[in-house]
Protein backbone atom coordinates (compact mmCIF):
# COMPACT_ATOMS: atom_id res chain seq x y z
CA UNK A 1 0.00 0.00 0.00
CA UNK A 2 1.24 3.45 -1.07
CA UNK A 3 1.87 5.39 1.94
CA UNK A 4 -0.45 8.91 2.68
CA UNK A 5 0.65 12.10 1.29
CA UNK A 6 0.92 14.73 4.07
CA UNK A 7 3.64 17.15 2.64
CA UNK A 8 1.69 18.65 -0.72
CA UNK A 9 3.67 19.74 -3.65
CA UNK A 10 0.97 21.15 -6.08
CA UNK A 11 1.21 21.71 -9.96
CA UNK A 12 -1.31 23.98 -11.20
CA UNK A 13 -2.79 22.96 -14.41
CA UNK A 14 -4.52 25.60 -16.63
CA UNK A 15 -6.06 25.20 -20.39
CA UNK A 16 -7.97 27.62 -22.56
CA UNK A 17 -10.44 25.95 -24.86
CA UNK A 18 -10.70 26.88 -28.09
CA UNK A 19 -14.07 28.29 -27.29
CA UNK A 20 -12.86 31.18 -25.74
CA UNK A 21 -9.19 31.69 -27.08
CA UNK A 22 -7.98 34.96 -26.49
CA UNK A 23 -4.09 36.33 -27.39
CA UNK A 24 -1.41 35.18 -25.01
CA UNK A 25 -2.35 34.80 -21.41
CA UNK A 26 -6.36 35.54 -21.82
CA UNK A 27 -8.98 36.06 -18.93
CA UNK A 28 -9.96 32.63 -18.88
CA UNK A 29 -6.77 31.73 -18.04
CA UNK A 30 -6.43 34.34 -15.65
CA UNK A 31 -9.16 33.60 -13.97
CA UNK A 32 -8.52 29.87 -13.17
CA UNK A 33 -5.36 30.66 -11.99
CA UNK A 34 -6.59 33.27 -9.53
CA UNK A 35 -9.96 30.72 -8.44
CA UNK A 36 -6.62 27.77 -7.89
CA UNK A 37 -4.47 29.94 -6.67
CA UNK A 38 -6.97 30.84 -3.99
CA UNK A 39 -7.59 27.79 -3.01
CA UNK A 40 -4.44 26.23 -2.47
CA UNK A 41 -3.54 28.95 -0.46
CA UNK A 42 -6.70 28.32 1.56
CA UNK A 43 -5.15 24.82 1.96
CA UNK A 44 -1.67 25.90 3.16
CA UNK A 45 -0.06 23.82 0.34
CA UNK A 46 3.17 24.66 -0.98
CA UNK A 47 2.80 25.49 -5.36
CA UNK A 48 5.71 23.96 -7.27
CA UNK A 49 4.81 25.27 -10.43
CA UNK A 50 2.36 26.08 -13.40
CA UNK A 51 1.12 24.65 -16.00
CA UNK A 52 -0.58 26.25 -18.94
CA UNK A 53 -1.74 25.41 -22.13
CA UNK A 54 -3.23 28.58 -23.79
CA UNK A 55 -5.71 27.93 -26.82
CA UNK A 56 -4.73 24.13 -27.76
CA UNK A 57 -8.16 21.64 -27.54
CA UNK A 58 -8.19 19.01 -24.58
CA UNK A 59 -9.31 16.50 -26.72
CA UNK A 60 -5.51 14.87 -26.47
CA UNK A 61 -2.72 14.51 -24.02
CA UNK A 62 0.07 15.30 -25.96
CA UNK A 63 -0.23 19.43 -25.19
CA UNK A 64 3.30 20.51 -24.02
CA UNK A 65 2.18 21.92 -20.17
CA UNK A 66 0.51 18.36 -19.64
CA UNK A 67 3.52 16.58 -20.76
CA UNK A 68 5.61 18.89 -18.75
CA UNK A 69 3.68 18.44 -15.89
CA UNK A 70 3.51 14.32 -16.02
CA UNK A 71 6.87 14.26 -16.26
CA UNK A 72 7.32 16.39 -13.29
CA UNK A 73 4.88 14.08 -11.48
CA UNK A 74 6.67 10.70 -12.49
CA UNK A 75 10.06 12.26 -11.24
CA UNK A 76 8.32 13.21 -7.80
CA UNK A 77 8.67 16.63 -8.11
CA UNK A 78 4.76 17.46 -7.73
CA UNK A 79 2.39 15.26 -6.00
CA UNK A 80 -0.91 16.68 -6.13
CA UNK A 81 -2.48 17.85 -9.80
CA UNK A 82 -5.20 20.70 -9.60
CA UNK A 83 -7.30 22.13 -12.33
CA UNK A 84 -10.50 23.84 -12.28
CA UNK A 85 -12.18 21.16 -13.86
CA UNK A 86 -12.17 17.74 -15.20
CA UNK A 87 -12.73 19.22 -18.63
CA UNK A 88 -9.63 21.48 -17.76
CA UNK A 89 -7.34 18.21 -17.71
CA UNK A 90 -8.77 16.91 -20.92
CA UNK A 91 -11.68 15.99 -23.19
CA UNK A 92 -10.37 12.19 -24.26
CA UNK A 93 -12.50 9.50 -22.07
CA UNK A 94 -9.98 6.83 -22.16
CA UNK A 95 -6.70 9.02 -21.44
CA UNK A 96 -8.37 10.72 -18.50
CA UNK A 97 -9.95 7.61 -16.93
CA UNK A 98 -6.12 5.68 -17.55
CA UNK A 99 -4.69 8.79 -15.69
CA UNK A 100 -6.70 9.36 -13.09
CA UNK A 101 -7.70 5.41 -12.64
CA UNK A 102 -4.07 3.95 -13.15
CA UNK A 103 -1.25 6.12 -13.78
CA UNK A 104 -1.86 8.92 -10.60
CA UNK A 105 -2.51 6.14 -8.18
CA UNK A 106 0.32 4.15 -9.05
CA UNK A 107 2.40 7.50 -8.49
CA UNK A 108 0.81 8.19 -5.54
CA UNK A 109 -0.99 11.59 -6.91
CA UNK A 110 -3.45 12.94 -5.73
CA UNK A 111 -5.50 14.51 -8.47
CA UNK A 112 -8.56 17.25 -7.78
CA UNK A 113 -10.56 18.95 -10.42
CA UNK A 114 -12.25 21.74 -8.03
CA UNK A 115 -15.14 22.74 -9.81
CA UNK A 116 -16.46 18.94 -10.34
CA UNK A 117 -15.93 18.44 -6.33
CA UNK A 118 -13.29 15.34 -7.80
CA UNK A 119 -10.68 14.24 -5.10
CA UNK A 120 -8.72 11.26 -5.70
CA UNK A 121 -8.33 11.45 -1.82
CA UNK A 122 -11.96 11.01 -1.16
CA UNK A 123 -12.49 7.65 -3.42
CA UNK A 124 -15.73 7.67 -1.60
CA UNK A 125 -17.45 10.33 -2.49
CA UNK A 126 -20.55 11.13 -4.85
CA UNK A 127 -18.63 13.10 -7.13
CA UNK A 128 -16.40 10.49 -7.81
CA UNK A 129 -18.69 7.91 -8.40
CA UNK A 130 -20.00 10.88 -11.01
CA UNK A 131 -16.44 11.07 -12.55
CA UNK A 132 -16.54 8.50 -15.70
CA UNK A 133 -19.80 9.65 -16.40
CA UNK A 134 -18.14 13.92 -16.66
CA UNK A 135 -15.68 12.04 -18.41
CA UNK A 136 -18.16 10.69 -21.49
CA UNK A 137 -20.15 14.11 -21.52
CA UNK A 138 -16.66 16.35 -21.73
CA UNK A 139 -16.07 13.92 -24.69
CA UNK A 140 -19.42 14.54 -26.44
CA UNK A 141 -19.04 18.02 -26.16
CA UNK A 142 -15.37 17.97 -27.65
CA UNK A 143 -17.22 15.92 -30.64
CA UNK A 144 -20.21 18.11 -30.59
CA UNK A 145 -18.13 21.04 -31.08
CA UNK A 146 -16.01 19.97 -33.82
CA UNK A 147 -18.97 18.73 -35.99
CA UNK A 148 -20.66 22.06 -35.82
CA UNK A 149 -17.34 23.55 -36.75
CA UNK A 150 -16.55 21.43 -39.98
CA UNK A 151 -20.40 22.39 -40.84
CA UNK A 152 -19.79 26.02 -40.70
CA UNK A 153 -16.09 25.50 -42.43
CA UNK A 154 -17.98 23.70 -45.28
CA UNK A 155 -21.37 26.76 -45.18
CA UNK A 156 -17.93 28.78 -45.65
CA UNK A 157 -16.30 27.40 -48.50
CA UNK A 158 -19.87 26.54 -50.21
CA UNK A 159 -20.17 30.50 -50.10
CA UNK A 160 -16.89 31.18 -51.26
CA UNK A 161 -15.56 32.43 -48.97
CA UNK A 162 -11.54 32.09 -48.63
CA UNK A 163 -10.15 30.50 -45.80
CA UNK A 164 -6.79 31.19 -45.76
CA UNK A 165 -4.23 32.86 -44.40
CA UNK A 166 -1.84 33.33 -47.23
CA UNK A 167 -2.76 33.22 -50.30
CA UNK A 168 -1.37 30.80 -52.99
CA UNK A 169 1.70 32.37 -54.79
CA UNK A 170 0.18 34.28 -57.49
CA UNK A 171 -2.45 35.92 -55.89
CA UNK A 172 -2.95 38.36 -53.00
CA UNK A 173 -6.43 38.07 -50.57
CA UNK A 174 -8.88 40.40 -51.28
CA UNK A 175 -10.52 42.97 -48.95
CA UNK A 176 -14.29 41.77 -49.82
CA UNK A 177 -15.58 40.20 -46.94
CA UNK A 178 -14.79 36.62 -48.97
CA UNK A 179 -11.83 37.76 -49.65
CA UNK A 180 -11.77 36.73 -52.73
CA UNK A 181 -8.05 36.49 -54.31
CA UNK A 182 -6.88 39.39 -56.33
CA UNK A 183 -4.10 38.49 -58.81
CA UNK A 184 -0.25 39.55 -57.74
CA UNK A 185 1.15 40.57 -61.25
CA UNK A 186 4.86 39.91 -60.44
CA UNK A 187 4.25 36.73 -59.11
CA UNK A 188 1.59 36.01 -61.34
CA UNK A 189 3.81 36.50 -64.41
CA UNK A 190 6.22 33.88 -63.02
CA UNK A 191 3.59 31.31 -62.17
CA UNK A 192 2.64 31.87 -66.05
CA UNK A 193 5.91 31.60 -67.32
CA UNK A 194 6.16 27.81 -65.18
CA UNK A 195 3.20 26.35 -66.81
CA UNK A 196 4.55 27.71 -70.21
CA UNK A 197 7.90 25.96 -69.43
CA UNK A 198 6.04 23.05 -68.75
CA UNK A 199 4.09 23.01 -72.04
CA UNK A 200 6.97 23.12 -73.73
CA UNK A 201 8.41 20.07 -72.30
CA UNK A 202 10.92 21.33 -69.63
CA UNK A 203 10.19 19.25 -66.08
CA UNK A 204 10.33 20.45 -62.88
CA UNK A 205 13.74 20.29 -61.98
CA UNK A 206 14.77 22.36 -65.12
CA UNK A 207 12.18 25.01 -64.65
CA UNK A 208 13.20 25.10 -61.15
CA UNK A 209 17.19 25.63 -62.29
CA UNK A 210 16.12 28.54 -64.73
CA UNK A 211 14.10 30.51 -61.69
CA UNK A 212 17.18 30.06 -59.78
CA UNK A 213 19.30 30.76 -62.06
CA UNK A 214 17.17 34.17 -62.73
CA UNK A 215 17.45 34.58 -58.86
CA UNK A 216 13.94 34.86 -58.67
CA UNK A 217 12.78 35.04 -55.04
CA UNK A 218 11.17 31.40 -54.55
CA UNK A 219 7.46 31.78 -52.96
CA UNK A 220 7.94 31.66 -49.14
CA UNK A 221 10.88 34.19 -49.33
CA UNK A 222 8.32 36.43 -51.71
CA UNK A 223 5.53 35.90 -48.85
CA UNK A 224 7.65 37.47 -45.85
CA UNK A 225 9.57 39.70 -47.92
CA UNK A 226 6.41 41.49 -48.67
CA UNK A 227 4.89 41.29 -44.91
CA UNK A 228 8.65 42.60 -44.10
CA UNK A 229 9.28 39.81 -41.89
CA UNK A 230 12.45 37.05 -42.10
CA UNK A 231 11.52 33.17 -42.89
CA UNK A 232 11.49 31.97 -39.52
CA UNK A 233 12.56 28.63 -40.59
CA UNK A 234 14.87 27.08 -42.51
CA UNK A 235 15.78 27.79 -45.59
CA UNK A 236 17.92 27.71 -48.88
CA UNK A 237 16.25 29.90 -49.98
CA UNK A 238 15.97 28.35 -53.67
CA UNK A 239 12.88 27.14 -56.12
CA UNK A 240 12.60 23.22 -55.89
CA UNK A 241 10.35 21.02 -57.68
CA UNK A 242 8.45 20.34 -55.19
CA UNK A 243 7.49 23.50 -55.42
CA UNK A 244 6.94 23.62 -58.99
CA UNK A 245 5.04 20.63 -58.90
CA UNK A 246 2.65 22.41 -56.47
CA UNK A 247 2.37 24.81 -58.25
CA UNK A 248 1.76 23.26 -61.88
CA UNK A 249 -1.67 20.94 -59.53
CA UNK A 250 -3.35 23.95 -58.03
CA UNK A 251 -6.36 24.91 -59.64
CA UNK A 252 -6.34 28.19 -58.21
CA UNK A 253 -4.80 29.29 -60.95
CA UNK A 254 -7.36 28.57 -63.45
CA UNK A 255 -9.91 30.89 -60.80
CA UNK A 256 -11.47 28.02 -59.14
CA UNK A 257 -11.56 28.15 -55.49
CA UNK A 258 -10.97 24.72 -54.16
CA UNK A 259 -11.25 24.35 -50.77
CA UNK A 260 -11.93 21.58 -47.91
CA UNK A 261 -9.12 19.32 -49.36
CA UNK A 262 -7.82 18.32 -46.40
CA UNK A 263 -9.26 16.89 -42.98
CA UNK A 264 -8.16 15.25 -40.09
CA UNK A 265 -8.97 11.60 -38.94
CA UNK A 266 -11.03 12.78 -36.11
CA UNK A 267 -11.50 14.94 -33.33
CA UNK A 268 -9.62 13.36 -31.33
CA UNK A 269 -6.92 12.43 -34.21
CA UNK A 270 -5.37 15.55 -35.74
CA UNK A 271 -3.56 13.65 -38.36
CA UNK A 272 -4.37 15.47 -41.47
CA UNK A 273 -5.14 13.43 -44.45
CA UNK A 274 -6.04 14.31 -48.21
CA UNK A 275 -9.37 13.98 -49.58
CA UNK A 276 -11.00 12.97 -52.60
CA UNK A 277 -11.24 15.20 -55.23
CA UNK A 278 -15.06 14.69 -55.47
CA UNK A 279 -14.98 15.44 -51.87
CA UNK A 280 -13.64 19.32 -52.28
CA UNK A 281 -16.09 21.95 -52.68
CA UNK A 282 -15.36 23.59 -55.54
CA UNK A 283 -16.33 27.14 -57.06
CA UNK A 284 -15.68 27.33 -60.78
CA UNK A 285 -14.29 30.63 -62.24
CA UNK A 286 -14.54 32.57 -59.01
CA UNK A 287 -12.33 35.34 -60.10
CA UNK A 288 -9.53 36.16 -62.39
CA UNK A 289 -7.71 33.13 -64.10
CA UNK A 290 -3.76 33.32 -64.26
CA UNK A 291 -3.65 30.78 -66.88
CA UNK A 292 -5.68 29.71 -69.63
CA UNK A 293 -7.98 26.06 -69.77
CA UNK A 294 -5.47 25.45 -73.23
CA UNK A 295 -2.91 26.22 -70.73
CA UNK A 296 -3.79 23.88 -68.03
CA UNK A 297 -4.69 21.06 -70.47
CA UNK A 298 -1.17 21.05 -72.52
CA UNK A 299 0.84 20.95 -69.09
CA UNK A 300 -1.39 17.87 -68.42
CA UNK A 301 -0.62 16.04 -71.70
CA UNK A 302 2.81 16.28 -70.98
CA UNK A 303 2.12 14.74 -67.24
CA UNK A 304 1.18 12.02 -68.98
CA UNK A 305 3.32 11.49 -71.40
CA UNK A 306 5.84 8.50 -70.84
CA UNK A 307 9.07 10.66 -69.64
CA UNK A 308 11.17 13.05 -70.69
CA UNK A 309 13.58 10.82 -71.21
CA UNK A 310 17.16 9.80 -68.60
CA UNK A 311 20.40 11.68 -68.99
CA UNK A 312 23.56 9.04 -69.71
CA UNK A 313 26.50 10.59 -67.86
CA UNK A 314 27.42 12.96 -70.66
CA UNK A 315 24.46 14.68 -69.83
CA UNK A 316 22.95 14.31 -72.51
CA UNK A 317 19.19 12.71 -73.76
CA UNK A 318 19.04 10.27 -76.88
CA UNK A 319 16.15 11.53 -78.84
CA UNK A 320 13.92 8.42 -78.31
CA UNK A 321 14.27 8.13 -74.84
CA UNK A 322 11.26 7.37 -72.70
CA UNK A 323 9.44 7.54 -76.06
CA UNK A 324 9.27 3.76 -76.49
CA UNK A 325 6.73 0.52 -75.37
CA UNK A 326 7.72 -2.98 -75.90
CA UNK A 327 5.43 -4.13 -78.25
CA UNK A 328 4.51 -7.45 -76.74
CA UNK A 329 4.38 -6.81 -73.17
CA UNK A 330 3.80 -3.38 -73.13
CA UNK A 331 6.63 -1.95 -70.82
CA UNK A 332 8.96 1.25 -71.22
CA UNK A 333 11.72 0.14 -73.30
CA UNK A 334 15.22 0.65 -71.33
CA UNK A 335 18.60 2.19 -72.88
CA UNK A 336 20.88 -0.66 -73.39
CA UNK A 337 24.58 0.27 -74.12
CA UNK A 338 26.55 -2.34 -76.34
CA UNK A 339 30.61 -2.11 -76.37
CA UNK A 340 32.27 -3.68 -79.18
CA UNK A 341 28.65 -3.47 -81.46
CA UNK A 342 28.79 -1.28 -84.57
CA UNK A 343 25.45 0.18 -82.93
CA UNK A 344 26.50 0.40 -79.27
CA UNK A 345 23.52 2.63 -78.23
CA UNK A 346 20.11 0.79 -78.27
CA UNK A 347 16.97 -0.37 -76.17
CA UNK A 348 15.73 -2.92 -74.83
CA UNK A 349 12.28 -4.12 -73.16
CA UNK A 350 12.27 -3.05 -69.76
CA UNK A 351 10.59 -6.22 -68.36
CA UNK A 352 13.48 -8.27 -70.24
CA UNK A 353 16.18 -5.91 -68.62
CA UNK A 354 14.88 -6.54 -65.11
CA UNK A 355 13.38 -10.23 -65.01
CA UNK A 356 15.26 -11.74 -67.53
CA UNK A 357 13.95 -13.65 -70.42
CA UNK A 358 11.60 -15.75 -69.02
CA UNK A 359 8.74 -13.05 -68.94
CA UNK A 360 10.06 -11.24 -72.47
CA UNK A 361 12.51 -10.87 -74.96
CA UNK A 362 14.87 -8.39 -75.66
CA UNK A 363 13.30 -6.56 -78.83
């Protein structure tokens, strides 16, 4: 048996819900630390330190002044946990009930949650007997909420309105209450120029080597430069392709707003994950186009074309590279080099090259 805590060290635990966010250190924060503070003091206990996690959702335990604080606990630096609330703590049934059922005890913590009269000292009371059922109902409220918020996210982007914070390179948001993107002619001119480059066969990579090679200022550098602020990560500062290729998929460009193409796995999973196309809400020709449909469409033949061909270490491309199918099996045909042959550049099937002739000949 664990023996009885008489000598209190107390970590103060404090969240603001999204609900109510404010900037920085808000009231609601402010005023569970003074309604704690009183109370402990009440209680002649001795604080050790506080905890805060300012506008982050309870619905998981991985918020940095909870992990800070558990850790704390485990090393036997606190040994009492207050919060105002049992929602304070967090709005995930299972973590809560494995921390206050499980983990706590077998640290010998007491845990209180004021408001909700919950004492892990009194085991006995009514309050506690009340506790799993708090538990469920904080839960249903944290998935309550963030139904009602992906409704009025979707209402938003049915109405076209743009929800974003920075625009997509290429365009500027507007000051209409949808703020509707206004076109950025400098950087609109460059995104042109890329999906001309593309239509004329150049990939990614190269396009991305002429822009540097222009030292044109790559879009993340062009988005702080103009809000006069440095990249605060980092950076080298360079175009990439992944970039390009970003670039050369968004549909903004053509003036449809495309929004809700992302989501996460739950409310209680933040993982984000892409959806479906036919899943996006999509408004055609919203505002102003960058780039033409003809545009678009040639960039898009060339995506699916078979390659643009491999370099040999001359750096150089044969002209019928990535340009050819096996005729029998169907596979890219591979550049085979020949010493000694009168023809020592040729190709062969790509299915022969890799499994050998039992699946295809050489052609």
């Amino acid at each position: 048996m664990l023996p009885k805590q008489t000598d209190y060290k107390v970590g103060m635990y404090l969240r603001l819900s999204r609900d109510d966010e404010r900037v920085g250190d808000s009231l609601s924060i402010e005023n569970q630390r003074r309604i704690l503070t009183n109370y402990i003091n009440e209680q002649g206990w001795k604080l050790y330190g506080t905890y805060v996690d300012d506008g982050i959702s309870g619905t998981m335990l991985d918020r940095p002044g909870v992990q800070r604080m558990l850790d704390d606990a485990k090393t036997g630096k606190i040994n009492l946990i207050i919060c105002k609330d049992l929602s304070r703590f967090g709005r995930n049934y299972i973590q809560v009930e494995q921390y206050t059922d499980y983990i706590f005890p077998m640290y010998n913590i007491r845990f209180i949650a004021l408001n909700d009269g919950i004492d892990t000292a009194n085991s006995d009371s009514v309050s506690m007997d009340m506790m799993p059922i708090m538990n469920i109902f904080n839960e249903w409220h944290a998935a309550n909420t963030s139904k009602k918020l992906r409704a009025v996210f979707k209402s938003n982007a049915k109405s076209g309105k743009y929800m974003t914070t920075f625009c997509a390179y290429g365009y500027e948001k507007g000051t209409d209450e949808n703020f509707t993107p206004v076109i950025d002619p400098y950087a609109a001119n460059i995104v042109r120029r890329i999906f001309e480059m593309r239509a004329s066969g150049m990939n990614a990579k190269k396009i991305a080597d002429v822009l540097n090679g222009e030292y044109i200022v790559p879009p993340l550098d062009y988005k702080y430069d103009k809000i006069g602020k440095e990249y605060p990560l980092y950076s080298h500062h360079l175009w990439s392709s992944q970039t390009i290729k970003r670039i050369l998929k968004n549909q903004i460009y053509l003036g449809h707003l495309c929004q809700m193409k992302q989501t996460t796995v739950s409310y209680k999973n933040h993982k984000v994950i892409n959806k479906d196309m036919e899943d996006w809400v999509i408004i055609e020709n919203n505002y102003e186009s960058i780039i033409s449909q003809e545009l678009w469409d040639k960039c898009h033949e060339v995506d699916a074309s078979v390659s643009n061909g491999k370099c040999t270490k001359e750096r150089t491309t044969k002209p019928l590279s990535g340009l050819c199918y096996c005729d029998s099996c169907g596979a890219k045909m591979k550049q085979h080099n020949s010493s000694g042959s009168k023809n020592p550049m040729g190709y062969v099937c790509g299915l022969h090259a890799r499994y050998d002739k039992s699946y295809c000949t050489s052609h």
